[in-house]
Protein backbone atom coordinates (compact mmCIF):
# COMPACT_ATOMS: atom_id res chain seq x y z
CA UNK A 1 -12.74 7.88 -9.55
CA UNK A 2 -14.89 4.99 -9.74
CA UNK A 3 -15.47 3.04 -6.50
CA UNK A 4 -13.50 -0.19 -5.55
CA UNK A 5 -15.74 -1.69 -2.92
CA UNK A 6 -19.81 -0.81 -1.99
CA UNK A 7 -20.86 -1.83 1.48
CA UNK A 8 -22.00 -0.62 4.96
CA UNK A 9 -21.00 0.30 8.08
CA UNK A 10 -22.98 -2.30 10.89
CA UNK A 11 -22.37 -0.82 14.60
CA UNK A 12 -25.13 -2.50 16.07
CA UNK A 13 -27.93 -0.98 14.78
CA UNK A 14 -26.38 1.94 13.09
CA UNK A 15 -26.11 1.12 9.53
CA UNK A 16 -24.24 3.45 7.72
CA UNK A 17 -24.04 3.24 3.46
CA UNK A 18 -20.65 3.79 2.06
CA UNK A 19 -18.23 3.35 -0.52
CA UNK A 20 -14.46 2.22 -0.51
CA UNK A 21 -12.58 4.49 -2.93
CA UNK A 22 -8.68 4.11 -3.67
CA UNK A 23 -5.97 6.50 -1.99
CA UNK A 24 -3.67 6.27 -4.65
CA UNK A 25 -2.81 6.05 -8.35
CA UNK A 26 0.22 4.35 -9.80
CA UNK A 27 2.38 6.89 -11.95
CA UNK A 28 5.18 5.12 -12.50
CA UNK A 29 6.84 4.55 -16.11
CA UNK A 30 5.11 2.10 -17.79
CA UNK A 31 7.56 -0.29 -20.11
CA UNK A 32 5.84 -3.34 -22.61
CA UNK A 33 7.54 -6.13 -23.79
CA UNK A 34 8.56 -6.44 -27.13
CA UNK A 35 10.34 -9.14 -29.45
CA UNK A 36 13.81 -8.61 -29.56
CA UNK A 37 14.05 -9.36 -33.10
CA UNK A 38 11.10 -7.82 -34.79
CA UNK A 39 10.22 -4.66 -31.95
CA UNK A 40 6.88 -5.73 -31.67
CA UNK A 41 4.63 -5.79 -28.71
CA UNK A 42 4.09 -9.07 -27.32
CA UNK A 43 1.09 -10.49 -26.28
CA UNK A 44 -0.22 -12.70 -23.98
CA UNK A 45 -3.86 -15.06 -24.74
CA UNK A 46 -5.60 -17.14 -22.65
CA UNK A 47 -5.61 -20.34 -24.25
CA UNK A 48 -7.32 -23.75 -23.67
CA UNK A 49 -5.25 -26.61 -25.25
CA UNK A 50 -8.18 -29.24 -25.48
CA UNK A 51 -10.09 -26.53 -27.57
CA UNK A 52 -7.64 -25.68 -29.53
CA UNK A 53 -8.49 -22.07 -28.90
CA UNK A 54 -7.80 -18.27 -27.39
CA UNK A 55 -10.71 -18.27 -24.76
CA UNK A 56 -12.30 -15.23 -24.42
CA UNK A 57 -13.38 -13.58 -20.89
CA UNK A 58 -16.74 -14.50 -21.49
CA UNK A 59 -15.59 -17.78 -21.52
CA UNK A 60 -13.77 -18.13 -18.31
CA UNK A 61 -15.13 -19.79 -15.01
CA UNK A 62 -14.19 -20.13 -11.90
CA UNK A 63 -13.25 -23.20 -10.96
CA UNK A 64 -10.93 -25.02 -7.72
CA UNK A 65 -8.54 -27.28 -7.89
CA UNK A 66 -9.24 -30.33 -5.31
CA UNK A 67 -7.10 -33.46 -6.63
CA UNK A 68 -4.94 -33.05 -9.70
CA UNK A 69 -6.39 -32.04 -13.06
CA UNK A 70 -9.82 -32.10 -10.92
CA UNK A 71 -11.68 -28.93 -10.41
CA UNK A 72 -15.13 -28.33 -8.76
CA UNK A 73 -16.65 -25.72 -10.68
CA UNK A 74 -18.03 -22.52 -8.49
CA UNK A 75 -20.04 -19.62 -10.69
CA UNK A 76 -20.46 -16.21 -9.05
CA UNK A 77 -23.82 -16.61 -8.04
CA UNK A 78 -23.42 -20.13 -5.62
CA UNK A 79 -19.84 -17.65 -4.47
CA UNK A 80 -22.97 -14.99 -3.05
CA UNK A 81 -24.94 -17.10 -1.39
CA UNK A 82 -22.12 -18.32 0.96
CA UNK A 83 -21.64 -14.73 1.97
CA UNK A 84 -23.38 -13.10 5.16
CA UNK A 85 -25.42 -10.00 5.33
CA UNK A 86 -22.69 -9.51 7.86
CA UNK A 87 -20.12 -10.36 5.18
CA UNK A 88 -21.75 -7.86 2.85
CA UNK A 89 -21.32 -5.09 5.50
CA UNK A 90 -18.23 -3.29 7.10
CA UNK A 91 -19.09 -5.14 10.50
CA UNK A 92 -17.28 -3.58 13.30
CA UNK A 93 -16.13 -5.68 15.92
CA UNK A 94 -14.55 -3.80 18.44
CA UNK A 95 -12.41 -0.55 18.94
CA UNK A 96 -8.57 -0.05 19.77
CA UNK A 97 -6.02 2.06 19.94
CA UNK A 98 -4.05 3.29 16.60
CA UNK A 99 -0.55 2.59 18.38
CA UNK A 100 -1.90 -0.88 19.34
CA UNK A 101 -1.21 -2.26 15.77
CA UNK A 102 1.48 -2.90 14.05
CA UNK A 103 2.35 -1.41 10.71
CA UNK A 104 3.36 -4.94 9.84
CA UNK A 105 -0.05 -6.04 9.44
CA UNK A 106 -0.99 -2.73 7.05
CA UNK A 107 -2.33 -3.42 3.64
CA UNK A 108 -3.97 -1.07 1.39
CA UNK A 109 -6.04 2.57 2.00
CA UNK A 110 -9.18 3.02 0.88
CA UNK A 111 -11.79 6.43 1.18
CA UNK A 112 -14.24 5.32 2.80
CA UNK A 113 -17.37 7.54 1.31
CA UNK A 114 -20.74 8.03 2.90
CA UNK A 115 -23.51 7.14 0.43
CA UNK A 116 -26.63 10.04 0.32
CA UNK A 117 -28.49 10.74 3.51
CA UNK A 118 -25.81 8.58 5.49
CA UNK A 119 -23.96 11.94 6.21
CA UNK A 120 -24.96 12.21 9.77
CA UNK A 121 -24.44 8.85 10.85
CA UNK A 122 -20.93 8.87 9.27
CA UNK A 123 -19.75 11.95 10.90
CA UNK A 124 -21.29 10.81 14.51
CA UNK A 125 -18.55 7.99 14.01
CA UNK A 126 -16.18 9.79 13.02
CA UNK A 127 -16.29 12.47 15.51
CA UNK A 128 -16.59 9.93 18.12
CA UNK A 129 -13.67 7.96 17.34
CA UNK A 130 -11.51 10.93 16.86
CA UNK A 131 -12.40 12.77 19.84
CA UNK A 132 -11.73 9.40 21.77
CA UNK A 133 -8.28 8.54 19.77
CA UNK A 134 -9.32 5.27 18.85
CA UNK A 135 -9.65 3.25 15.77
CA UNK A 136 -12.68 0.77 14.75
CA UNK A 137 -11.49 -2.89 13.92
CA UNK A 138 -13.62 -4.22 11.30
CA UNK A 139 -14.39 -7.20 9.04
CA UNK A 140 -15.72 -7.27 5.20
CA UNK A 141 -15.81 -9.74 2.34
CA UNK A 142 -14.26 -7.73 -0.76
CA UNK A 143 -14.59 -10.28 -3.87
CA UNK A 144 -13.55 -13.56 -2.29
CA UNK A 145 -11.78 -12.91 0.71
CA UNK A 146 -13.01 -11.59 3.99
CA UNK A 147 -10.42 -8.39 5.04
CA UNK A 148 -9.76 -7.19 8.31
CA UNK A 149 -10.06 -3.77 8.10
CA UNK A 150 -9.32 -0.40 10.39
CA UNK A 151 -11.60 2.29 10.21
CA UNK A 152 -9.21 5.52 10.90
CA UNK A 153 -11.17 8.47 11.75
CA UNK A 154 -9.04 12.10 10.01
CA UNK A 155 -10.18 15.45 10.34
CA UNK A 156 -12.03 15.39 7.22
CA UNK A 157 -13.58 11.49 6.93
CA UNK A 158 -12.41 8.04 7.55
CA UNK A 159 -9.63 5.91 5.63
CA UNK A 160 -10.31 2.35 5.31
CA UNK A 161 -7.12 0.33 5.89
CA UNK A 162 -7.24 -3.43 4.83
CA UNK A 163 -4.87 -5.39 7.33
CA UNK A 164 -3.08 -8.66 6.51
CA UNK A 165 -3.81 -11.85 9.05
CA UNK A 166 -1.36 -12.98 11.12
CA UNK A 167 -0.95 -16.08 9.22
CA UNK A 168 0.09 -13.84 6.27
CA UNK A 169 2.93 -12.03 7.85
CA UNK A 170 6.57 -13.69 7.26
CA UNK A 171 8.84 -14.56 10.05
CA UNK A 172 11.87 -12.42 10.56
CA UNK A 173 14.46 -13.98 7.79
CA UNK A 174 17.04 -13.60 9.91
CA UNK A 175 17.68 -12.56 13.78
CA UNK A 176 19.74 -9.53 13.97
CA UNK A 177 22.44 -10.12 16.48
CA UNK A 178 23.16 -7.87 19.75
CA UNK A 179 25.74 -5.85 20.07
CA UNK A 180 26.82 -3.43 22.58
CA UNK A 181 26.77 0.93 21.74
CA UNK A 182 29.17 3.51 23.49
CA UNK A 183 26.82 6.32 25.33
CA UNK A 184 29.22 8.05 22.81
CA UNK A 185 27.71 6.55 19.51
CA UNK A 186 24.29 6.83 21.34
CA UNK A 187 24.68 10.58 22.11
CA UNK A 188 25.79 11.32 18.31
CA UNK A 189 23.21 9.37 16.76
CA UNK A 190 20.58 10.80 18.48
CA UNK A 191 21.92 14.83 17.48
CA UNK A 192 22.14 13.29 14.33
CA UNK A 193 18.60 12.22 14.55
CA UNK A 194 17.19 15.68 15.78
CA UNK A 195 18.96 17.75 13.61
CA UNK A 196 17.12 16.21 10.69
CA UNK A 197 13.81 16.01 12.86
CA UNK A 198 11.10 18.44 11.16
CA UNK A 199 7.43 18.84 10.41
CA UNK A 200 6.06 16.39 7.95
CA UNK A 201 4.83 17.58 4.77
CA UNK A 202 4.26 14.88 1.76
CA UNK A 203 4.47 17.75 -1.09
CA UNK A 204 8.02 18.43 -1.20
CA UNK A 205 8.61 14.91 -1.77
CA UNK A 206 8.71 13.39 -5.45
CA UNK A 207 9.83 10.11 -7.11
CA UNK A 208 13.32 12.27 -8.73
CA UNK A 209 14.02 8.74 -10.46
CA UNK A 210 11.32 8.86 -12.47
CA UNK A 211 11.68 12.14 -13.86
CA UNK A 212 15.51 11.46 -15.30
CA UNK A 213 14.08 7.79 -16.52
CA UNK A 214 11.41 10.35 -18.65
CA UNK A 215 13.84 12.99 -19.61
CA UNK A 216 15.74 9.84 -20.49
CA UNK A 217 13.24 8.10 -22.58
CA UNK A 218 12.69 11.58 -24.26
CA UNK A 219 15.88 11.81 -25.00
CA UNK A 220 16.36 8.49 -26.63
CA UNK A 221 13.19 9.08 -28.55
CA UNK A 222 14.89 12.64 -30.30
CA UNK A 223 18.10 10.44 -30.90
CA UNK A 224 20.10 11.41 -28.26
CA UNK A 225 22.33 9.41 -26.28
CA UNK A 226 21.68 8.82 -22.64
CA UNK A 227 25.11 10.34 -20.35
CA UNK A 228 25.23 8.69 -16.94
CA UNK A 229 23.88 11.08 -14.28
CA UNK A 230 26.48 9.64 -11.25
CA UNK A 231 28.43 6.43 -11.27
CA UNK A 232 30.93 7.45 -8.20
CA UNK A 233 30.60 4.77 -5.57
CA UNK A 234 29.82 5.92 -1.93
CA UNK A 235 33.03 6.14 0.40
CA UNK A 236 33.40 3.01 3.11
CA UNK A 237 33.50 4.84 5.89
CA UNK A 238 34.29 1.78 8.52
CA UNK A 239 34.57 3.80 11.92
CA UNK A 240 31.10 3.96 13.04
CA UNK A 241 31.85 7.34 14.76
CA UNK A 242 33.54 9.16 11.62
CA UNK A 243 30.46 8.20 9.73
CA UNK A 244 28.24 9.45 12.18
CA UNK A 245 30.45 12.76 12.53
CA UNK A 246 30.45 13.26 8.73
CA UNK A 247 26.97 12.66 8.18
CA UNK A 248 25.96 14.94 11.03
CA UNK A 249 28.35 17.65 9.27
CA UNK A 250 26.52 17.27 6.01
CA UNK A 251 23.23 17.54 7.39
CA UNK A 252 24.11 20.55 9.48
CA UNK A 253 25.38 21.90 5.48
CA UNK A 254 22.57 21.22 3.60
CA UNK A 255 20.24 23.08 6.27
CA UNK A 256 22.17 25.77 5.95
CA UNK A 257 22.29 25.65 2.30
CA UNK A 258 18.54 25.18 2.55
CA UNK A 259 18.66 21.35 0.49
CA UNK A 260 17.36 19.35 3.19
């Protein structure tokens, strides 16, 4: 796994070396375009219409667009020098409580890594913050932007969380309206709710989808045709209270049948 992201902790004057690894990999089918006429892959070139020409990476700078069709070129080393030797560190900025943020503002993980001979330092952190129940709010420049980031302390390290700004978070689309609940609906819902309460525990869970899209795709690709799995539509159930009842019932059924 190759590192996303090289920096440091700064607490003041501890200075702790690490390295921002991802959480997650993407394992989702992967479909390419192709013509429709001759079933081959398309592709895509970057092209430059005054030269006539596919330009190749090599070829590419950065540039910003400040009036139309004018750009003020920037190349990567002038992009350095505007950053910080606070911008090139994880700079903490103050601590808070996990339950104090919203998971709104929640981006992407990272592994945060301790580099050799940082070890100590890392785990003094780490200990700290969990023993405490707090998290470390946090500021680095990845690339070109500078991220807000959490520092989460776990039982084994520290996961990096990039946060979005508040200027980044949409508004609610729409307001949902108030209504008014019977204790009645209130009482069922919430036996509804704790009879399919239970420990956590991410292994059990798997994308299903993506295993009948393969077993699909296999299929297709020994000739076989592909038979709809389920194309019943879901009953309307419109009294709130019969839903609840029946959905209670089946939940109470598949814990007995041990499919929960």
């Amino acid at each position: 796994m190759g590192v996303s992201h090289k920096g440091a902790i700064s607490l003041g004057l501890l200075y702790i070396p690490v390295g921002l690894y991802t959480t997650t990999s993407d394992n989702d089918v992967k479909f390419n375009q192709l013509c429709k006429d001759t079933k081959e892959r398309v592709k895509y070139k970057k092209y430059c219409p005054s030269c006539n020409k596919e330009v190749k990476s090599d070829d590419i700078i950065k540039g910003y667009e400040y009036e139309n069709d004018k750009y003020v070129i920037m190349t990567e080393e002038e992009i350095e020098k505007v950053k910080t030797k606070k911008d090139k560190t994880i700079h903490i900025i103050q601590f808070v409580k996990l339950s104090e943020i919203d998971q709104i503002f929640y981006e992407r993980n990272y592994y945060a890594i301790p580099e050799t001979g940082a070890e100590k330092a890392f785990e003094l952190l780490r200990t700290a913050m969990l023993t405490q129940q707090k998290v470390a709010l946090a500021k680095t420049v990845i690339g070109t932007k500078e991220n807000l980031i959490v520092l989460y302390p776990t039982e084994n390290g520290i996961i990096a969380k990039t946060l979005f700004y508040q200027d980044e978070i949409m508004t609610v689309p729409k307001q949902v309206p108030t209504v008014d609940l019977s204790e009645a609906e209130v009482t069922m819902a919430k036996t509804l709710v704790d009879s399919m309460t239970g420990p956590f525990n991410a292994s059990i869970y798997k994308d299903e989808y993506q295993e009948r899209l393969r077993d699909a795709i296999m299929q297709k690709i020994h000739g076989e045709d592909i038979v709809a799995v389920d194309t019943s539509a879901p009953s309307n159930v419109i009294d709130l209270m019969e839903a609840l009842q029946r959905t209670l019932a089946m939940s109470q059924d598949q814990k007995l049948s041990g499919t929960a």
